[in-house]
N, C-alpha and C. Protein backbone atom coordinates (compact mmCIF):
# COMPACT_ATOMS: atom_id res chain seq x y z
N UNK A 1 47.77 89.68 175.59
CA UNK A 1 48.71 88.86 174.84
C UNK A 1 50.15 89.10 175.31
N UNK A 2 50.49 90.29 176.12
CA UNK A 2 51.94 90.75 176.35
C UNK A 2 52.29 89.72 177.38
N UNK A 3 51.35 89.68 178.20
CA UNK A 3 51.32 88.65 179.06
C UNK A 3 52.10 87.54 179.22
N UNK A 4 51.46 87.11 178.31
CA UNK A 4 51.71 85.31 178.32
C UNK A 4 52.56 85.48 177.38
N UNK A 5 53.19 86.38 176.34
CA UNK A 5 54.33 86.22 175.66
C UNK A 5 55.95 86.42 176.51
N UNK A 6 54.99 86.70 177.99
CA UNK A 6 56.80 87.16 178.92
C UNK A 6 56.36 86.03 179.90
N UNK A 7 55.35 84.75 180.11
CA UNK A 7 55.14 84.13 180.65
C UNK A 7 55.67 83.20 180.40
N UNK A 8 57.23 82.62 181.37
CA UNK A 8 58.01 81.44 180.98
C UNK A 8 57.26 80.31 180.89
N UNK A 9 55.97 79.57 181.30
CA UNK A 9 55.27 78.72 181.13
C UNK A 9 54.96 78.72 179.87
N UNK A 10 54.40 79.67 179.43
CA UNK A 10 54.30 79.40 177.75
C UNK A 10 55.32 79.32 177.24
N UNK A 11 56.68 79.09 177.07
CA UNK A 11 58.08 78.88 175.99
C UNK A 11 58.11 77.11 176.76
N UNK A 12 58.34 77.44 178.08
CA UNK A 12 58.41 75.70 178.61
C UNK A 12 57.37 74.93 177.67
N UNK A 13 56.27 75.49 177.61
CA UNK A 13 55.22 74.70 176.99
C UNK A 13 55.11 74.57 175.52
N UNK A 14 55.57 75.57 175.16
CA UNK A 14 56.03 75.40 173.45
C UNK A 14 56.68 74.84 173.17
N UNK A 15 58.01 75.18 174.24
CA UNK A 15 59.24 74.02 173.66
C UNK A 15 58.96 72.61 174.06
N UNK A 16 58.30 72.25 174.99
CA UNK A 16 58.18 70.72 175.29
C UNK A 16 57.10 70.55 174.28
N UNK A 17 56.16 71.04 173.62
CA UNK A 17 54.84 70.57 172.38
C UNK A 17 56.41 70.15 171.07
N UNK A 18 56.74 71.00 170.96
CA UNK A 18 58.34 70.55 169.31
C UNK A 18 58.95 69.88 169.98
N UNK A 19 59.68 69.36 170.94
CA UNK A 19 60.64 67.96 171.49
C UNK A 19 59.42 66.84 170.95
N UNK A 20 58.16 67.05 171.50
CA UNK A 20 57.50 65.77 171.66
C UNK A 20 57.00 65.24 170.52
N UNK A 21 56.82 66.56 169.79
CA UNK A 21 56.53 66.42 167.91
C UNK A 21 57.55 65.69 167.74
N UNK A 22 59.36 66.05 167.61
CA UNK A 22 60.26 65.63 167.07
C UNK A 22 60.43 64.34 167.75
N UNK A 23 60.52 64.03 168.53
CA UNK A 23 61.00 62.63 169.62
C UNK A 23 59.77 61.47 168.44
N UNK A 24 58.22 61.88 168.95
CA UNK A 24 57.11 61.22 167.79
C UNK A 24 57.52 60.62 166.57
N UNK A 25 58.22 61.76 165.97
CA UNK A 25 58.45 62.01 164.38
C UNK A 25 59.60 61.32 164.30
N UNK A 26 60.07 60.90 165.27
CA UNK A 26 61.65 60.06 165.07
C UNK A 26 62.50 61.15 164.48
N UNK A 27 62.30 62.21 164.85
CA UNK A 27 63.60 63.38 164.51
C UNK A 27 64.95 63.15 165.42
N UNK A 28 64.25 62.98 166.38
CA UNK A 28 65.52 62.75 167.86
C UNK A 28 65.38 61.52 168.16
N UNK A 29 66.62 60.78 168.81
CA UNK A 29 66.60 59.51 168.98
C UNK A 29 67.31 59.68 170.41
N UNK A 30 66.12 58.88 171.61
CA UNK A 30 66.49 59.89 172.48
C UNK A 30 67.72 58.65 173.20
N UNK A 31 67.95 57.57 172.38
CA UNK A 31 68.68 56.46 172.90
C UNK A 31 68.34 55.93 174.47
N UNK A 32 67.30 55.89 174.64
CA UNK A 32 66.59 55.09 175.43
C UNK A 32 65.47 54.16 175.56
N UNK A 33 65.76 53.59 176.27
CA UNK A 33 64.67 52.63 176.19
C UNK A 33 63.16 52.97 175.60
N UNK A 34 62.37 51.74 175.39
CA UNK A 34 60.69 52.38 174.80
C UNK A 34 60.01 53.05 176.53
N UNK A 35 60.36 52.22 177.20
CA UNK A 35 59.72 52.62 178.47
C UNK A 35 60.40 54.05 178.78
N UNK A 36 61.53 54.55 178.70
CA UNK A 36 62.04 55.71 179.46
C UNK A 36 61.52 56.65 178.51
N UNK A 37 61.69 56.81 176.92
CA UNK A 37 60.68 57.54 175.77
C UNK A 37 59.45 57.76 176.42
N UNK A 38 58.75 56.73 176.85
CA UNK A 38 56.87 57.00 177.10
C UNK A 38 57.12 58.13 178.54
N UNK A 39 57.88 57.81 179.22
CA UNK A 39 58.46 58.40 180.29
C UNK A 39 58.43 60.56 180.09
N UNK A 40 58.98 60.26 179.69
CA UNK A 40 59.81 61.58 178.76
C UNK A 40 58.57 62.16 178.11
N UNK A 41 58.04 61.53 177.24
CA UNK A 41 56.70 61.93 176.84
C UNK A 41 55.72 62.53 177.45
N UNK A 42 55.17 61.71 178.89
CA UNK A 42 54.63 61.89 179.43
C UNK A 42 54.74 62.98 180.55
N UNK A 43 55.98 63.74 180.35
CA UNK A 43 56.12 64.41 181.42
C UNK A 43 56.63 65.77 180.19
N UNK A 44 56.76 65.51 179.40
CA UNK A 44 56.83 66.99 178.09
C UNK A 44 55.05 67.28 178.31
N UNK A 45 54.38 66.15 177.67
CA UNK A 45 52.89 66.24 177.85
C UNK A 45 52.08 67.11 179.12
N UNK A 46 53.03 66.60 180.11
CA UNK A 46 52.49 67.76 181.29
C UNK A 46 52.28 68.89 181.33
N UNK A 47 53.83 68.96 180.69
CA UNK A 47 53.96 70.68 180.92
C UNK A 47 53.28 71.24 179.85
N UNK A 48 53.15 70.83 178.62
CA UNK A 48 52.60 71.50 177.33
C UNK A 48 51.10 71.48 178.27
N UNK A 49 50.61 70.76 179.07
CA UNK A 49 49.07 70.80 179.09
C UNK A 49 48.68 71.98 180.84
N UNK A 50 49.90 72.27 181.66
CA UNK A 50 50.26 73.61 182.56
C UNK A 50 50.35 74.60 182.01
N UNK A 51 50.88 74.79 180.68
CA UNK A 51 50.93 75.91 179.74
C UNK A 51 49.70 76.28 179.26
N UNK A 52 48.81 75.38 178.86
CA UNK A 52 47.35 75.53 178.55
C UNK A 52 46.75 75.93 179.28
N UNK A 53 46.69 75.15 180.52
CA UNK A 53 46.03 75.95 181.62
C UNK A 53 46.21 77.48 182.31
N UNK A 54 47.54 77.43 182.10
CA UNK A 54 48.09 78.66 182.58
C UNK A 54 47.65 80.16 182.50
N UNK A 55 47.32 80.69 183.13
CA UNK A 55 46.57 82.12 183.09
C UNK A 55 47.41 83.28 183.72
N UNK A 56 48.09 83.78 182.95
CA UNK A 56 49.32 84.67 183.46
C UNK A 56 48.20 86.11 183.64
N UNK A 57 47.44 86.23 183.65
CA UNK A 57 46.55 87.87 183.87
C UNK A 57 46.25 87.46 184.95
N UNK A 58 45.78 86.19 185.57
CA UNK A 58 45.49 86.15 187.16
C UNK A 58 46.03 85.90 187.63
N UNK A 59 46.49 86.53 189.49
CA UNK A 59 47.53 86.70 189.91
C UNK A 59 47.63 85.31 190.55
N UNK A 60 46.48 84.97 190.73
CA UNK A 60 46.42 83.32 191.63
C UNK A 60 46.65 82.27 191.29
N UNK A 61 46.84 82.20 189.45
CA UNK A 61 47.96 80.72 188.98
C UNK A 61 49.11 81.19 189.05
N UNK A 62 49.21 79.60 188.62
CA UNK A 62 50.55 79.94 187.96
C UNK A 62 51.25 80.77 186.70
């Protein structure tokens, strides 16, 4: 667990999962277009789903 709690992929990935909650939730208004939003989304979505994958005990991911 010490691991992946000093593993910057997991905070990138936490913090992009709460932007994408809040952006969703209409907390943030990101004053852009619907297309540049899905945009934005889709690339928070990435990283929250690199963070998942992410295996900080093996030396061969990321």
């Amino acid at each position: 667990m010490q691991n992946r709690l000093k593993s910057k992929v997991l905070w990138v990935s936490l913090a992009s999962a709460i932007i994408t909650f809040l952006i969703n939730a209409g907390l943030i208004d990101t004053g852009m277009s619907e297309t540049a939003t899905q945009g934005v989304n889709i690339l928070l979505t990435l990283l929250v789903t690199f963070g998942i994958v992410n295996n900080p005990t093996n030396g061969d991911g990321f």
